[in-house]
Protein backbone atom coordinates (compact mmCIF):
# COMPACT_ATOMS: atom_id res chain seq x y z
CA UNK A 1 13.93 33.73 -3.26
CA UNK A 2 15.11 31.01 -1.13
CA UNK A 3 13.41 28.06 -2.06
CA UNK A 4 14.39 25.68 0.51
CA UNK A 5 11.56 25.59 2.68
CA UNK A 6 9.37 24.12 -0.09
CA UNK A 7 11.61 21.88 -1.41
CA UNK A 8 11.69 20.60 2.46
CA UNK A 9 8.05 20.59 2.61
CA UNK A 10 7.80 18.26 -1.19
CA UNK A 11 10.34 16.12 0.45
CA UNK A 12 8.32 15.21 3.99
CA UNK A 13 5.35 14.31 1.54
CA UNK A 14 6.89 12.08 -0.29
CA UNK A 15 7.91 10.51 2.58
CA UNK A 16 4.89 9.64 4.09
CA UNK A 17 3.84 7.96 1.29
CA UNK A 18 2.47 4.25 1.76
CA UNK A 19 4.99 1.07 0.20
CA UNK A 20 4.85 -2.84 0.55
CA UNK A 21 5.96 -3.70 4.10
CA UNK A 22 6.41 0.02 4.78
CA UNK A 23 10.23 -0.64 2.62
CA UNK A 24 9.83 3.11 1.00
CA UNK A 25 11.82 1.62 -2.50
CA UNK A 26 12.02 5.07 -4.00
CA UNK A 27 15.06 7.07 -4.37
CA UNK A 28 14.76 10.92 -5.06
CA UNK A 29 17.03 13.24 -6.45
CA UNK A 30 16.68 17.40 -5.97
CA UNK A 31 19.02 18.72 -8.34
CA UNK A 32 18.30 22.61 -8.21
CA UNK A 33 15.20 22.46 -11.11
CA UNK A 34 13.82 18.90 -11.72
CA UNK A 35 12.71 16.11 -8.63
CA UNK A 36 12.77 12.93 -10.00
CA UNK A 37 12.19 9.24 -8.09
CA UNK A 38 13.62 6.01 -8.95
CA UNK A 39 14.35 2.43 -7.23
CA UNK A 40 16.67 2.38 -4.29
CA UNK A 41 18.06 -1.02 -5.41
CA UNK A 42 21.21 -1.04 -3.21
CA UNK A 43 19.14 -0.34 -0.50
CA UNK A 44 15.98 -2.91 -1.02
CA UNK A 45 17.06 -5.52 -3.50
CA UNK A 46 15.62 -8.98 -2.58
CA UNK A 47 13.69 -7.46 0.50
CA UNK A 48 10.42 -6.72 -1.47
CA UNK A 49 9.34 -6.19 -5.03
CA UNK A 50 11.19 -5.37 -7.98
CA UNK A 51 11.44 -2.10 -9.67
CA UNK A 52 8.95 -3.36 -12.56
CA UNK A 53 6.78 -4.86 -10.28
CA UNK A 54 3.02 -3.59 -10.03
CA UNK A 55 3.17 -3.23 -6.22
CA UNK A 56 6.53 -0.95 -6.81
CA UNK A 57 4.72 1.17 -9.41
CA UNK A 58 1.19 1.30 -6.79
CA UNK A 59 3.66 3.23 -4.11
CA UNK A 60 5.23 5.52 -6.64
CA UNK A 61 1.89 6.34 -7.98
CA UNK A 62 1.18 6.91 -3.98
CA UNK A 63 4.26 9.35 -3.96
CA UNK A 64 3.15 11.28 -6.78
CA UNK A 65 0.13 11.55 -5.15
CA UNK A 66 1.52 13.21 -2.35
CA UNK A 67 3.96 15.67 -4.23
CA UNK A 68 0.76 16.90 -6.66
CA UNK A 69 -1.20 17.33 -3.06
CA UNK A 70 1.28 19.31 -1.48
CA UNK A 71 2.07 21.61 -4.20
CA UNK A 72 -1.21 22.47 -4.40
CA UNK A 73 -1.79 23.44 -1.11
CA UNK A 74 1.64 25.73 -1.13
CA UNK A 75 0.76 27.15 -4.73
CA UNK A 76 3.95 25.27 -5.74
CA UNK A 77 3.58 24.49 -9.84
CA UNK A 78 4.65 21.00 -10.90
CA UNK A 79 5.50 20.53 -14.39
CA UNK A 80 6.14 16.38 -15.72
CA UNK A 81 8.57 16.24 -18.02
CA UNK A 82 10.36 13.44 -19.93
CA UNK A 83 12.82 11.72 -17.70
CA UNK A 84 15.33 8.83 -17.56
CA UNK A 85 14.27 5.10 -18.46
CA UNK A 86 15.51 4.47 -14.52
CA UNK A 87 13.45 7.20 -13.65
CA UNK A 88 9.50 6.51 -12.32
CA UNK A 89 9.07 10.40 -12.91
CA UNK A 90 10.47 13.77 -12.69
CA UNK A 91 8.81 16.64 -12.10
CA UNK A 92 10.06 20.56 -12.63
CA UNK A 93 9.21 23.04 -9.84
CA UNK A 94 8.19 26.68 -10.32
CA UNK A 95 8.10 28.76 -6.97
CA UNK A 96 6.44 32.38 -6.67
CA UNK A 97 5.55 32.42 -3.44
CA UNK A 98 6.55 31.98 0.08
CA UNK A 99 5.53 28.74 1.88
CA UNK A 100 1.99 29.38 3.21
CA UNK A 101 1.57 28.96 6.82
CA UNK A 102 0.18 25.41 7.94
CA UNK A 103 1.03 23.66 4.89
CA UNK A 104 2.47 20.77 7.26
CA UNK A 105 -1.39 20.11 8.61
CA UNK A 106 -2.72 18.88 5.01
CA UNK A 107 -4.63 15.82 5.63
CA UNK A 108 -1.43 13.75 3.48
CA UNK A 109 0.64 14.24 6.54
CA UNK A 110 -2.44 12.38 8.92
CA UNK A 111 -2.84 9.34 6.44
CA UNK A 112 -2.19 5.94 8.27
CA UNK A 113 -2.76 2.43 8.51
CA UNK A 114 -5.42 0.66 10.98
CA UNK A 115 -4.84 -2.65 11.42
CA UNK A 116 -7.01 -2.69 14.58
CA UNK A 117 -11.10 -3.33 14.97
CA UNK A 118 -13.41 -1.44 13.54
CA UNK A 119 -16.89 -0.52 14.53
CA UNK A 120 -18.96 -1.25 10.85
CA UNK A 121 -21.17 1.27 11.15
CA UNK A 122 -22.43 1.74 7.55
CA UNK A 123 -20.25 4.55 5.39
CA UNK A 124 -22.61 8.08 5.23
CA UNK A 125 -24.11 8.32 1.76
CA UNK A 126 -22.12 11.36 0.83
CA UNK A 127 -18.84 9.59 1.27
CA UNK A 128 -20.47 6.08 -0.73
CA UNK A 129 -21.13 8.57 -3.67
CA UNK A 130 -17.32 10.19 -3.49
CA UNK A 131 -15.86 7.05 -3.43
CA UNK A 132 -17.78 5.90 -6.99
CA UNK A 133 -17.36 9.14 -8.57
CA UNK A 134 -13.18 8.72 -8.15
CA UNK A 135 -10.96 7.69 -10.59
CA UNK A 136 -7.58 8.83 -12.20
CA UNK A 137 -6.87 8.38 -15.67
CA UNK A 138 -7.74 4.38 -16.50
CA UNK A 139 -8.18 3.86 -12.64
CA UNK A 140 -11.75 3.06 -10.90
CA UNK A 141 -12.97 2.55 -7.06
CA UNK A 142 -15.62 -0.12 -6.66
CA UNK A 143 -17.22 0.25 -3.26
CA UNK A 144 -18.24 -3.35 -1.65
CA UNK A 145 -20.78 -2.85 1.04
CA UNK A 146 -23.35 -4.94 3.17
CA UNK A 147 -21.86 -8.73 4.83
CA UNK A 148 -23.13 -10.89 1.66
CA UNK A 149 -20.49 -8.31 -0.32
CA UNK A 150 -17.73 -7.87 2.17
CA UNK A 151 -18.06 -11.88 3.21
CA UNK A 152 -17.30 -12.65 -0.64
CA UNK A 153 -13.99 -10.43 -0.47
CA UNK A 154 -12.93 -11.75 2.84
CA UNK A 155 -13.49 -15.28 1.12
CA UNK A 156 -10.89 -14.45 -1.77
CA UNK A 157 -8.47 -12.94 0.96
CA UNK A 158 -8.72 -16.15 2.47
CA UNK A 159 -7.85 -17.82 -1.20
CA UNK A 160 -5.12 -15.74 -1.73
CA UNK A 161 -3.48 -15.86 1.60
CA UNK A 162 -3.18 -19.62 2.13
CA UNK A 163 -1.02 -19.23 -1.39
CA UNK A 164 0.91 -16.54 0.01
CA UNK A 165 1.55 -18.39 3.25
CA UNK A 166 2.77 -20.94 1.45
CA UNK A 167 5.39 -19.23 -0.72
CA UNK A 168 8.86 -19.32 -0.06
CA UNK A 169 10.13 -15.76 -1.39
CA UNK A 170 6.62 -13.87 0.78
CA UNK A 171 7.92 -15.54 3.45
CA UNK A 172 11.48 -14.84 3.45
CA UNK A 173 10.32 -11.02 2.95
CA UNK A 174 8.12 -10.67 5.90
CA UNK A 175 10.75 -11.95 8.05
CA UNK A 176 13.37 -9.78 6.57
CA UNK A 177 10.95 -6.70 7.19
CA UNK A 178 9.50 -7.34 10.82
CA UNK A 179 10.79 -5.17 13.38
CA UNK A 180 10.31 -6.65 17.11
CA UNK A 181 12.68 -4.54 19.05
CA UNK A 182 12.75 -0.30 20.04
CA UNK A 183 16.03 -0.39 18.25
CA UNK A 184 14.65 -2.11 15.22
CA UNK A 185 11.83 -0.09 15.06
CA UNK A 186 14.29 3.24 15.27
CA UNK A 187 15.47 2.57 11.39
CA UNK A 188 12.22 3.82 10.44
CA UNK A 189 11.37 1.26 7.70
CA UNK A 190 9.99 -2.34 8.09
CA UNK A 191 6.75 -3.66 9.91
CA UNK A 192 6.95 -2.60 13.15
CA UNK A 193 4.82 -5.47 15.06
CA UNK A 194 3.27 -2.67 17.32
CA UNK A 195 1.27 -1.80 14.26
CA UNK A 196 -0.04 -5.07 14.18
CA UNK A 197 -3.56 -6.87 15.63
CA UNK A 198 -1.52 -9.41 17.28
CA UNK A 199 -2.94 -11.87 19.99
CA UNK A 200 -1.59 -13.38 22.86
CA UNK A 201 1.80 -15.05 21.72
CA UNK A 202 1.78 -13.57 18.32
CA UNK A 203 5.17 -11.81 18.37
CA UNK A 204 6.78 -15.44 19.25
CA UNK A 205 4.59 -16.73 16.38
CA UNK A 206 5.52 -14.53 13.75
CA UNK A 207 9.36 -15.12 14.56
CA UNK A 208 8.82 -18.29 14.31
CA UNK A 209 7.36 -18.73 10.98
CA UNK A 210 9.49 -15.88 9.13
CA UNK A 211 11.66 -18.80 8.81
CA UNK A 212 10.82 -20.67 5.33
CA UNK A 213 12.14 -23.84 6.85
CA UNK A 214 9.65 -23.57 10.05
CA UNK A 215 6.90 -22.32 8.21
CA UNK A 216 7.72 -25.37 5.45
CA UNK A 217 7.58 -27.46 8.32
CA UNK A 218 4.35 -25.65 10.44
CA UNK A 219 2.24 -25.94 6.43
CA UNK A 220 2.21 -30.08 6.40
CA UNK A 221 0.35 -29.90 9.65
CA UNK A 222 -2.00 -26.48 8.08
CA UNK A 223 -0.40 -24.01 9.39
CA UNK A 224 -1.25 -22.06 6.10
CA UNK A 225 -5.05 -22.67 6.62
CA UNK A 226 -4.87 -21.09 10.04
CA UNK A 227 -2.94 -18.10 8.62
CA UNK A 228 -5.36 -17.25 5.89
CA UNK A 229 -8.55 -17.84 8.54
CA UNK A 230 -7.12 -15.19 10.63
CA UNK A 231 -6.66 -13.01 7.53
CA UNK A 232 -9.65 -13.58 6.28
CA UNK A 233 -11.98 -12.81 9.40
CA UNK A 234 -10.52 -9.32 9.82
CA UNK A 235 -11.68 -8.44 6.67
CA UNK A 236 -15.05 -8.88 7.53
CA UNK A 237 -14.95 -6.48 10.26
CA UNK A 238 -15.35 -3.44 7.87
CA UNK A 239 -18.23 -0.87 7.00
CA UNK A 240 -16.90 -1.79 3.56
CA UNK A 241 -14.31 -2.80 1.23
CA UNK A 242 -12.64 -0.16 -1.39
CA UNK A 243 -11.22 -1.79 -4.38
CA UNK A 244 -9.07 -0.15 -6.73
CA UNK A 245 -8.54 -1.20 -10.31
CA UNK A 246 -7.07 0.21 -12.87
CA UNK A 247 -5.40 -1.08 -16.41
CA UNK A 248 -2.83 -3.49 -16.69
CA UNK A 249 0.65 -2.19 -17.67
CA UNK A 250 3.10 0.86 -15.54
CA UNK A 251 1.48 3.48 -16.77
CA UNK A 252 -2.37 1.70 -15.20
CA UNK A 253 -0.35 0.86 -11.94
CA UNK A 254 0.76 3.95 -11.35
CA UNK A 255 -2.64 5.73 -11.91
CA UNK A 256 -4.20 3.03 -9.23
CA UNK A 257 -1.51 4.44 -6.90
CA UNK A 258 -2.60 8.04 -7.19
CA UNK A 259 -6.38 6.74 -7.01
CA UNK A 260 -5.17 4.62 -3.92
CA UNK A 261 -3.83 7.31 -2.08
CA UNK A 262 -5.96 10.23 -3.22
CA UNK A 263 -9.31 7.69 -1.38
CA UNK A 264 -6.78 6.71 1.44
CA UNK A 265 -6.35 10.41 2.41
CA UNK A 266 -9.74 11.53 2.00
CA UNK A 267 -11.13 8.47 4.26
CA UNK A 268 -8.87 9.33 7.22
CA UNK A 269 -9.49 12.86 6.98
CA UNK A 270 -13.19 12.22 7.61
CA UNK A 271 -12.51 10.05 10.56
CA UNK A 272 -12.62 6.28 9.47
CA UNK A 273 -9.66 4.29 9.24
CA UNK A 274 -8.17 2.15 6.59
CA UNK A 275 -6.24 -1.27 6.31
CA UNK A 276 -4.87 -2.06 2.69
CA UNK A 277 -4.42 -5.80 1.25
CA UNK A 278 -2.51 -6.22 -1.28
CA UNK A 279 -2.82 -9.96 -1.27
CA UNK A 280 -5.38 -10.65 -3.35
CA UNK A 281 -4.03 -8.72 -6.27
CA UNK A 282 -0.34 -10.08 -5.15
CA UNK A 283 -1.24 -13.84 -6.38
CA UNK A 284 -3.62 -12.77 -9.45
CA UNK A 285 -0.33 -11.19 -10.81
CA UNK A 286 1.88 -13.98 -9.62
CA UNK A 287 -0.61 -16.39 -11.05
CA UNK A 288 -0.35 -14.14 -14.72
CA UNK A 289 3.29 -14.33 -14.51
CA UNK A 290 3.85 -18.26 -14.02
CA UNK A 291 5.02 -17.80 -10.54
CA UNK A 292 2.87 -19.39 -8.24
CA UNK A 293 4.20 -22.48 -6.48
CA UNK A 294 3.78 -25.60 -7.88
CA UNK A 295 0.66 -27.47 -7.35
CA UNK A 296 -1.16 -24.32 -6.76
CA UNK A 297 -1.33 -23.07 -9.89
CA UNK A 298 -5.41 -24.38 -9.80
CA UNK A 299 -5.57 -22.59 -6.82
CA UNK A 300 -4.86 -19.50 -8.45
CA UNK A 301 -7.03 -20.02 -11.82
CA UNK A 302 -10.12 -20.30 -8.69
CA UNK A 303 -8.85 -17.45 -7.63
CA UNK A 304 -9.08 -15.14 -10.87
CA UNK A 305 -11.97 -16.85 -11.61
CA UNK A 306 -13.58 -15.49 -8.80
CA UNK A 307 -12.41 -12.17 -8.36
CA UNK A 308 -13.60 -11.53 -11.91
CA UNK A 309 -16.66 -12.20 -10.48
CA UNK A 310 -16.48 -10.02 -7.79
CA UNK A 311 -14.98 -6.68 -9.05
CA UNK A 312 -16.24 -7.37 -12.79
CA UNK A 313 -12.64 -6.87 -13.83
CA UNK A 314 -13.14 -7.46 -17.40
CA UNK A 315 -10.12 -5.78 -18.96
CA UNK A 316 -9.13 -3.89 -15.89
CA UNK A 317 -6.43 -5.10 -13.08
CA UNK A 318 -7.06 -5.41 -9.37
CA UNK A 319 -4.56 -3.43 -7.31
CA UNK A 320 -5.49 -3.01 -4.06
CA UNK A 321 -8.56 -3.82 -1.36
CA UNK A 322 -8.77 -1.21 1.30
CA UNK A 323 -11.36 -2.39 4.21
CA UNK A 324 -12.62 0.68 5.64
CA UNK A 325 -14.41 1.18 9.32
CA UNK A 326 -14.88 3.33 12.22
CA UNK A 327 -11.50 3.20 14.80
CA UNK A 328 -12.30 1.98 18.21
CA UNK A 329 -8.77 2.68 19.05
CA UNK A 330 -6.10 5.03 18.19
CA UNK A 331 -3.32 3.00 16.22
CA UNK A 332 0.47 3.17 16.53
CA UNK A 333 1.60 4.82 13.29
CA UNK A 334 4.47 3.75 11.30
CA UNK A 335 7.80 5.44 11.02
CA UNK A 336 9.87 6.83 8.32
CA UNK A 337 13.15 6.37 7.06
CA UNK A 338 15.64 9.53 7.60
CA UNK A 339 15.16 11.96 4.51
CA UNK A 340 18.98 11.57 4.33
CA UNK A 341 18.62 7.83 3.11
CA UNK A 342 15.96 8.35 0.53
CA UNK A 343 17.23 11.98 -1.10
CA UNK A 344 20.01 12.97 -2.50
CA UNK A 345 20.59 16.64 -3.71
């Protein structure tokens, strides 16, 4: 039997799967029996995280995801077996069956980001008690409801986004990533600004401060402060915040991808829309490495300090905030790289 069609269907859901800055840093490889997924580093060294890096390992887990969704819905076994040290996973196929009909309209393909209002209604119960019940292998969903809750996290967004803004290498990445024009927006990667809650003047702004020297210069006068406001007031428009942790380590990153994703999916499928921040998490692990800039290392102690507070990490990670609401507006979705560019067979 040819097995083609499948293989094609895998393939488009891996593909939709969510990465930092939409830079999709996975390379697969089909080769007749096994589909595996590594880094693409030729293709997205030094223009987002590295292939160790917790946010790197979130989006594979967010691949996987997809793959174990899809095959389930087309009765396509997936077997994990050992694989390569360069490797995130690989997975053998077994194939009985012909591709059922309709496969391509699983809720995977519909996932997207909102990063438009919301209307905060409140979440129905049935969805609240999903969300807590959800976890994958070390990973956990706290759900953060009601403005005294949601005003806290929006508070250590702000935290974390005045470092961020104020960090050379974040910088130099967002500007690398921003796509402004129809023919920038064609290579289907990047952040295309159409995606964005921009106001009046904020394409002009954002070209302006993707330069570290501008945005250097812009901070001494507070730029940073301004930055991290704005951040931190969309947050609170939300019917509530979804936080993922998990355990520290690949292995606990990867599960808070599949956890990620698995919530993401289900939350647009029953109508509400989702906007991720990574920031938080972003400096916390920055902060645990020794990488923060210097002088705002205390910044970043507050910070931990704090969101152990808030999510009761204890000996668990945070990996991702989602703020979830009701859309008042249909957003434009992101694009995709060319399967071409991220398989090879």
């Amino acid at each position: 039997m040819d097995i083609q069609p499948q293989i094609d269907y895998l393939l488009e859901a891996a593909r939709c799967a969510p990465s930092a800055d939409n830079t999709q840093p996975w390379r697969l490889h089909w080769n007749g029996k096994t589909l595996s997924a590594g880094y693409d580093a030729a293709r997205v060294k030094n223009a987002t995280f590295a292939l160790d890096n917790p946010a790197t390992l979130l989006a594979m887990g967010a691949l996987l995801e997809n793959l174990q969704q899809a095959a389930a819905a087309a009765e396509i076994r997936l077997e994990s077996v050992d694989h390569p040290a360069d490797q995130y996973f690989q997975l053998n196929l077994s194939v009985d069956s012909p591709l059922p009909a309709g496969c391509l309209n699983h809720p995977l393909f519909l996932r997207h980001t909102n990063r438009l209002p919301f209307r905060a209604d409140p979440l129905p119960a049935a969805l609240s008690d999903w969300l807590a019940r959800q976890c994958e292998g070390a990973a956990r969903v706290a759900v953060l409801g009601g403005s005294s809750e949601i005003s806290c996290v929006a508070r250590l967004v702000g935290q974390a986004s005045a470092i961020r803004f104020q960090t050379r290498e974040i910088t130099e990445w967002l500007g690398r990533s921003l796509r402004f024009t129809p023919n920038e927006v064609a290579s289907g990667d990047g952040l295309d600004v159409g995606t964005l809650h921009l106001p009046p003047g904020g394409k002009g702004l954002l070209r302006l401060i993707a330069d570290w020297r501008r945005m250097e210069s812009f901070n001494r006068w507070g730029a940073y402060k301004l930055l991290a406001a704005i951040e931190a007031k969309a947050v609170t428009n939300a019917s509530a915040i979804v936080a993922v942790v998990s355990a520290g380590g690949a292995r606990g990153a990867r599960d808070a991808g599949q956890l990620m994703e698995r919530v993401w999916i289900e939350l647009n499928r029953q109508g509400l829309s989702v906007q991720p921040f990574y920031v938080v998490a972003d400096q916390l692990f920055r902060r645990e490495e020794g990488v923060l800039p210097k002088g705002l290392e205390h910044r970043g102690d507050l910070l931990a300090d704090e969101s152990e507070s808030v999510f009761g990490l204890s000996d668990r990670k945070l990996y991702m905030l989602l703020r979830v609401g009701f859309p008042k507006r249909k957003p434009v979705k992101s694009r995709r790289l060319p399967l071409p560019l991220i398989c090879e067979s």
